[in-house]
C-alpha atoms as a PDB file:
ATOM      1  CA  UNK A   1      64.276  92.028  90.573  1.00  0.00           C
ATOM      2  CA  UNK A   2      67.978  91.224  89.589  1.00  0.00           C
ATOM      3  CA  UNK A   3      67.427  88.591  86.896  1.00  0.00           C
ATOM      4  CA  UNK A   4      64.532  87.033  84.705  1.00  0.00           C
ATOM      5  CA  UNK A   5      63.479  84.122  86.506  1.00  0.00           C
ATOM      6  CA  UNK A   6      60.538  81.651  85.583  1.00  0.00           C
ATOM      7  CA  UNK A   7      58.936  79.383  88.426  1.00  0.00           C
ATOM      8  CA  UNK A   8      55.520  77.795  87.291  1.00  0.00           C
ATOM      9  CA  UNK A   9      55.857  74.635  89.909  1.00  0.00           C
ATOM     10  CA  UNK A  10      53.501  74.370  92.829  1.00  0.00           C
ATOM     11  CA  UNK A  11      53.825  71.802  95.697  1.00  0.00           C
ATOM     12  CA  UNK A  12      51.193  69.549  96.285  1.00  0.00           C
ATOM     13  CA  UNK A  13      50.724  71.225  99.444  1.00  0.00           C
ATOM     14  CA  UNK A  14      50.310  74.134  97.924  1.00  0.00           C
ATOM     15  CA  UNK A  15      47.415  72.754  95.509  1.00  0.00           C
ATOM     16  CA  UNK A  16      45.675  70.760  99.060  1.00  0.00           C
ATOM     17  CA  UNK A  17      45.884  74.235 100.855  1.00  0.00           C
ATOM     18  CA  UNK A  18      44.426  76.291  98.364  1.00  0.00           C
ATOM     19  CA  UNK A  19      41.289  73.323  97.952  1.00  0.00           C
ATOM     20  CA  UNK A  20      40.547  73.576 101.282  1.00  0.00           C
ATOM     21  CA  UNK A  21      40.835  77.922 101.586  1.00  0.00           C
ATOM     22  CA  UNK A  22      38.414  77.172  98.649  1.00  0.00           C
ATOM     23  CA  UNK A  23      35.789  76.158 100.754  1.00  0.00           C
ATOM     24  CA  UNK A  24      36.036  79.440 102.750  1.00  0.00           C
ATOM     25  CA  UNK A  25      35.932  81.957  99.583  1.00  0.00           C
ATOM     26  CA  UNK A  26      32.551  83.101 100.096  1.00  0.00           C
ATOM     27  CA  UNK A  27      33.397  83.696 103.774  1.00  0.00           C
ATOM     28  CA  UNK A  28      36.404  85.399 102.831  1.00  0.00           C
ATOM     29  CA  UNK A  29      35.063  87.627 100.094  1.00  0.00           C
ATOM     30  CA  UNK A  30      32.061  88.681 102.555  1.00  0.00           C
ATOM     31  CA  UNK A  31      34.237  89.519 104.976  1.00  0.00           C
ATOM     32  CA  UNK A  32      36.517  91.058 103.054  1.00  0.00           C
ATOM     33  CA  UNK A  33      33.732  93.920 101.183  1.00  0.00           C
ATOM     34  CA  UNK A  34      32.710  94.518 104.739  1.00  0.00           C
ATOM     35  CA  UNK A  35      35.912  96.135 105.443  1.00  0.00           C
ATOM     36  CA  UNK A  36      35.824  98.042 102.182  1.00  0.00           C
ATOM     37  CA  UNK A  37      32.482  99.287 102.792  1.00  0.00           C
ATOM     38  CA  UNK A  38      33.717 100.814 106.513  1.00  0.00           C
ATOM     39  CA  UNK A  39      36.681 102.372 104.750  1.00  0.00           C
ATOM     40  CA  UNK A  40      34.922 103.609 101.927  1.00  0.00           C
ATOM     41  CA  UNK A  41      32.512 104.996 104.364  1.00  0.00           C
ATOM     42  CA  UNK A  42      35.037 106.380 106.719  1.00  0.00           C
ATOM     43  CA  UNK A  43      37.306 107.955 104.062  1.00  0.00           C
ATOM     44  CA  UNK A  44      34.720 109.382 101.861  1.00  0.00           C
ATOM     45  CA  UNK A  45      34.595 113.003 102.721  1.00  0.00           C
ATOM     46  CA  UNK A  46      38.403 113.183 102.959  1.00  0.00           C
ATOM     47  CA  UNK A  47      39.831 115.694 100.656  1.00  0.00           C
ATOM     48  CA  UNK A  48      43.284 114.456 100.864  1.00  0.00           C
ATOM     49  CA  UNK A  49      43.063 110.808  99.846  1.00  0.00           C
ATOM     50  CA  UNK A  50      41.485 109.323  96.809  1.00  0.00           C
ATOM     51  CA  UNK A  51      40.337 105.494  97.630  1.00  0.00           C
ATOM     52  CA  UNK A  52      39.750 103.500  94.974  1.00  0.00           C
ATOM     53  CA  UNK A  53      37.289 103.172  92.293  1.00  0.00           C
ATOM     54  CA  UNK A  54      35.092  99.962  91.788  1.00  0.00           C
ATOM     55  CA  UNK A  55      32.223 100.311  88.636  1.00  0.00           C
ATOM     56  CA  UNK A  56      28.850  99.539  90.228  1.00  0.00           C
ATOM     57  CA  UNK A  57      28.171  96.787  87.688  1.00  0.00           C
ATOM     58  CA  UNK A  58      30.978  95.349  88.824  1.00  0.00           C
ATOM     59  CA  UNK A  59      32.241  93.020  92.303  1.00  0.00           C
ATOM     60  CA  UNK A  60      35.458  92.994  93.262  1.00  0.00           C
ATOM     61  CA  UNK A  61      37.064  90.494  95.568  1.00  0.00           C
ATOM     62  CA  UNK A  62      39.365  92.971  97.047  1.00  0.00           C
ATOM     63  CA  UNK A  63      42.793  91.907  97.079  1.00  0.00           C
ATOM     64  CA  UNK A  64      44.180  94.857  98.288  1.00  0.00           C
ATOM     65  CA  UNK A  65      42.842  98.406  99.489  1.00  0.00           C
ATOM     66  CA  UNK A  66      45.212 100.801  97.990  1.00  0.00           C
ATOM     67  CA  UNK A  67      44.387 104.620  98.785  1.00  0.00           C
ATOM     68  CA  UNK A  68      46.601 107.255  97.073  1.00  0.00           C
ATOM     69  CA  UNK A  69      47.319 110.405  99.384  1.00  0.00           C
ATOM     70  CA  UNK A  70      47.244 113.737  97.880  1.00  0.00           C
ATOM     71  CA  UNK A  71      50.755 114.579  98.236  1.00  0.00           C
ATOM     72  CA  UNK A  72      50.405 118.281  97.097  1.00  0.00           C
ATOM     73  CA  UNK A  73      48.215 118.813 100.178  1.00  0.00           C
ATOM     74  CA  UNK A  74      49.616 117.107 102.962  1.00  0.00           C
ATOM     75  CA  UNK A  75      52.992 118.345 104.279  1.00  0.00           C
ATOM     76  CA  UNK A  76      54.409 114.992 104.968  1.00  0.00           C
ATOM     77  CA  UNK A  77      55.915 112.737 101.834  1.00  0.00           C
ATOM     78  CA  UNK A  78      54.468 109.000 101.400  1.00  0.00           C
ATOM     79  CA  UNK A  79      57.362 107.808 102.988  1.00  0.00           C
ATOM     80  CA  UNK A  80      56.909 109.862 106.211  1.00  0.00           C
ATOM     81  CA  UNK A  81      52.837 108.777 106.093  1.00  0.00           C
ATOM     82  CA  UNK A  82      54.300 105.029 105.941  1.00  0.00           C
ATOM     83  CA  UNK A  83      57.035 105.112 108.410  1.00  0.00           C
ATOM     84  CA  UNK A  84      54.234 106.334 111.034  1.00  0.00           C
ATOM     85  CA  UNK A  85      51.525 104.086 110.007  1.00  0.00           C
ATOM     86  CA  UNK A  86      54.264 101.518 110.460  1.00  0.00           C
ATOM     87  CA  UNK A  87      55.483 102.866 113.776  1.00  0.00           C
ATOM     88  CA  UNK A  88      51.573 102.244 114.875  1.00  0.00           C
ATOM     89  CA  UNK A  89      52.175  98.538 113.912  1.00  0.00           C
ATOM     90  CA  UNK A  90      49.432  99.283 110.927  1.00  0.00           C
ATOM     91  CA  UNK A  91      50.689  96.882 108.357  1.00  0.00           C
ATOM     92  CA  UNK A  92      50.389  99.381 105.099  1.00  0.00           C
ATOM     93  CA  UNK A  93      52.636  98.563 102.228  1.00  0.00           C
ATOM     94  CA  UNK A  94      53.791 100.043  98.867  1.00  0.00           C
ATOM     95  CA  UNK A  95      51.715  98.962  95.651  1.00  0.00           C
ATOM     96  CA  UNK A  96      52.896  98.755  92.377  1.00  0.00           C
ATOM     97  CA  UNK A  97      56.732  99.275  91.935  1.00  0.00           C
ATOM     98  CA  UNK A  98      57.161 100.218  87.728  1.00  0.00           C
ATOM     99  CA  UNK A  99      58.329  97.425  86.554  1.00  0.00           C
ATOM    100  CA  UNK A 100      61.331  99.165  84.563  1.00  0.00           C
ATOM    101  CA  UNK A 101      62.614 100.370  88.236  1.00  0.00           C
ATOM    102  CA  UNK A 102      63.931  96.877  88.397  1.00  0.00           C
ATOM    103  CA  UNK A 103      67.707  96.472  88.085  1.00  0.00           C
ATOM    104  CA  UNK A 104      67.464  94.027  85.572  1.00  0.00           C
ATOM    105  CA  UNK A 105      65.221  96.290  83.082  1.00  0.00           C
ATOM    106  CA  UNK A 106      67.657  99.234  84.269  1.00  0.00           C
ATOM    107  CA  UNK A 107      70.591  97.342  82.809  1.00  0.00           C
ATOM    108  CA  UNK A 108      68.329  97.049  79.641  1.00  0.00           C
ATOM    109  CA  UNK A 109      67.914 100.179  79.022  1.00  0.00           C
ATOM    110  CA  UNK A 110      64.391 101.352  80.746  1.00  0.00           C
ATOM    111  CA  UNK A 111      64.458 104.634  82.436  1.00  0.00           C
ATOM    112  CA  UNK A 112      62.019 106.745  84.404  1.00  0.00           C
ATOM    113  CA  UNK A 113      60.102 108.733  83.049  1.00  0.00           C
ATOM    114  CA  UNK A 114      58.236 106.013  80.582  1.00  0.00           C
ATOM    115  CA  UNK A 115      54.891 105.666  82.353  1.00  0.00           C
ATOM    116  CA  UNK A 116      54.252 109.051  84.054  1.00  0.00           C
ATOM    117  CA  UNK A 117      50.927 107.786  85.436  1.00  0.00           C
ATOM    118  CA  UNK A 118      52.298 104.817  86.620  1.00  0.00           C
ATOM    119  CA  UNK A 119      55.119 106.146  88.397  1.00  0.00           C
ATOM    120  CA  UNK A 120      52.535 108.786  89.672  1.00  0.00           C
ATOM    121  CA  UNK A 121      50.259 106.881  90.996  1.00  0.00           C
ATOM    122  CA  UNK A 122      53.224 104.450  92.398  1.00  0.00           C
ATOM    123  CA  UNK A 123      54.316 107.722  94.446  1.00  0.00           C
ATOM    124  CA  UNK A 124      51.215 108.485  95.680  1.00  0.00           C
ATOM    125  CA  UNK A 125      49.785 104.614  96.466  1.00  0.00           C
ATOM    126  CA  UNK A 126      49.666 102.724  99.760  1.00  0.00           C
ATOM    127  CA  UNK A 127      47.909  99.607 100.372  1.00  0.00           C
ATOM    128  CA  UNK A 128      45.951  99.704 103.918  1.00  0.00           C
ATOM    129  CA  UNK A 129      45.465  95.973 105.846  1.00  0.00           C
ATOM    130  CA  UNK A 130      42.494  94.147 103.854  1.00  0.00           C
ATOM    131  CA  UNK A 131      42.094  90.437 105.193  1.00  0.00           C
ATOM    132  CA  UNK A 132      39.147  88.425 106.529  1.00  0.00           C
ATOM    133  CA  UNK A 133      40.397  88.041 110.037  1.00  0.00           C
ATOM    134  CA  UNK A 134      40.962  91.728 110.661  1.00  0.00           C
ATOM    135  CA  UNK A 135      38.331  92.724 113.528  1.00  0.00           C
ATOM    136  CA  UNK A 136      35.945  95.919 113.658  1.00  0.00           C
ATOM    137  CA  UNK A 137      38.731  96.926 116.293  1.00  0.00           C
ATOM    138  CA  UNK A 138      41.402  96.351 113.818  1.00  0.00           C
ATOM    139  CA  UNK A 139      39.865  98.007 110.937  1.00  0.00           C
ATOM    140  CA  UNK A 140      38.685 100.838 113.190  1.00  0.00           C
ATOM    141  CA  UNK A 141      42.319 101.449 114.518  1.00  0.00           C
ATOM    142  CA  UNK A 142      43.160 101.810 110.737  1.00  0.00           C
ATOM    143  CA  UNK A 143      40.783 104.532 109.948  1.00  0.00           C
ATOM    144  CA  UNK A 144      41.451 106.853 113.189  1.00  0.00           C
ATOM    145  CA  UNK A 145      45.440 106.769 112.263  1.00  0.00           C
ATOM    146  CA  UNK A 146      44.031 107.284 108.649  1.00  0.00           C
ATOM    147  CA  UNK A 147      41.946 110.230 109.176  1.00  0.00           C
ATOM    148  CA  UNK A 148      45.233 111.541 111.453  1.00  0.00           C
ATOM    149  CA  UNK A 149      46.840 111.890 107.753  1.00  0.00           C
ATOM    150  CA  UNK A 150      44.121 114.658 107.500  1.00  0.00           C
ATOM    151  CA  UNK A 151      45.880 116.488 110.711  1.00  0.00           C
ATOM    152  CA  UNK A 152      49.210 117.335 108.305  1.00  0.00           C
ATOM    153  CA  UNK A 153      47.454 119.255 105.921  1.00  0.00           C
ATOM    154  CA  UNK A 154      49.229 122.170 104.041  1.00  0.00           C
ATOM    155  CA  UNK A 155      48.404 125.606 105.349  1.00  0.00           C
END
């Protein structure tokens, strides 16, 4: 982010899309804790990545899937993890940039080093392929270059 920048309009596309992705929500949502439950599943016994938390009185609609990797165990950075995730056309991405990392809250003064959690966990985070038309294929491709994370242990 360079500037502060406002932009509340929608198009009335936008507003007849979203009315008729409405009508699929429940679809979507199913679908979508279906995946979570086979990554849960797959991931839970491994030592080196922490997936995330959801309160059991609680239901989530899943937005994203962000697992953090246990950096101090693995002898590859995140960036190395992502590049060959990437490489396996797994579309993983980077969740949540510190805000104050921005240019424009650079130039006001905000410096690392504020939110140590946040920039922690922001080092450690990235977001696995969560959407409703990924296939038991797709979403079982994910886990078996997942669980190949577990292959560059530290020794």
């Amino acid at each position: 982010m360079q500037e502060l920048g406002y932009n509340y309009r929608i198009t009335d596309f936008q507003c007849a899309l979203g009315i008729s992705q409405l009508k699929k929500v429940d679809k979507f949502l199913k679908r979508r804790r279906e995946i979570v439950k086979k990554y849960n599943e797959a991931f839970k016994n491994i030592d080196e990545i922490i997936t995330p938390y959801k309160k059991p009185d609680v239901q989530s609609a899943w937005h994203i899937y962000a697992i953090r990797l246990k950096l101090d165990k693995l002898k590859w950075t995140r960036r190395e993890i992502f590049e060959v995730l990437r490489a396996e056309n797994i579309g993983v991405h980077v969740h949540y940039i510190p805000v104050y990392y921005h240019p424009y809250y650079q130039r006001l003064g905000y410096k690392e080093g504020l939110c140590p959690n946040a920039e922690k966990y922001y080092e450690e985070a990235i977001t696995l392929p969560l959407f409703p038309k990924m296939t038991y294929k797709d979403v079982n491709y994910v886990i078996k270059h997942i669980k190949l994370i577990k292959g560059l242990i530290k020794h």
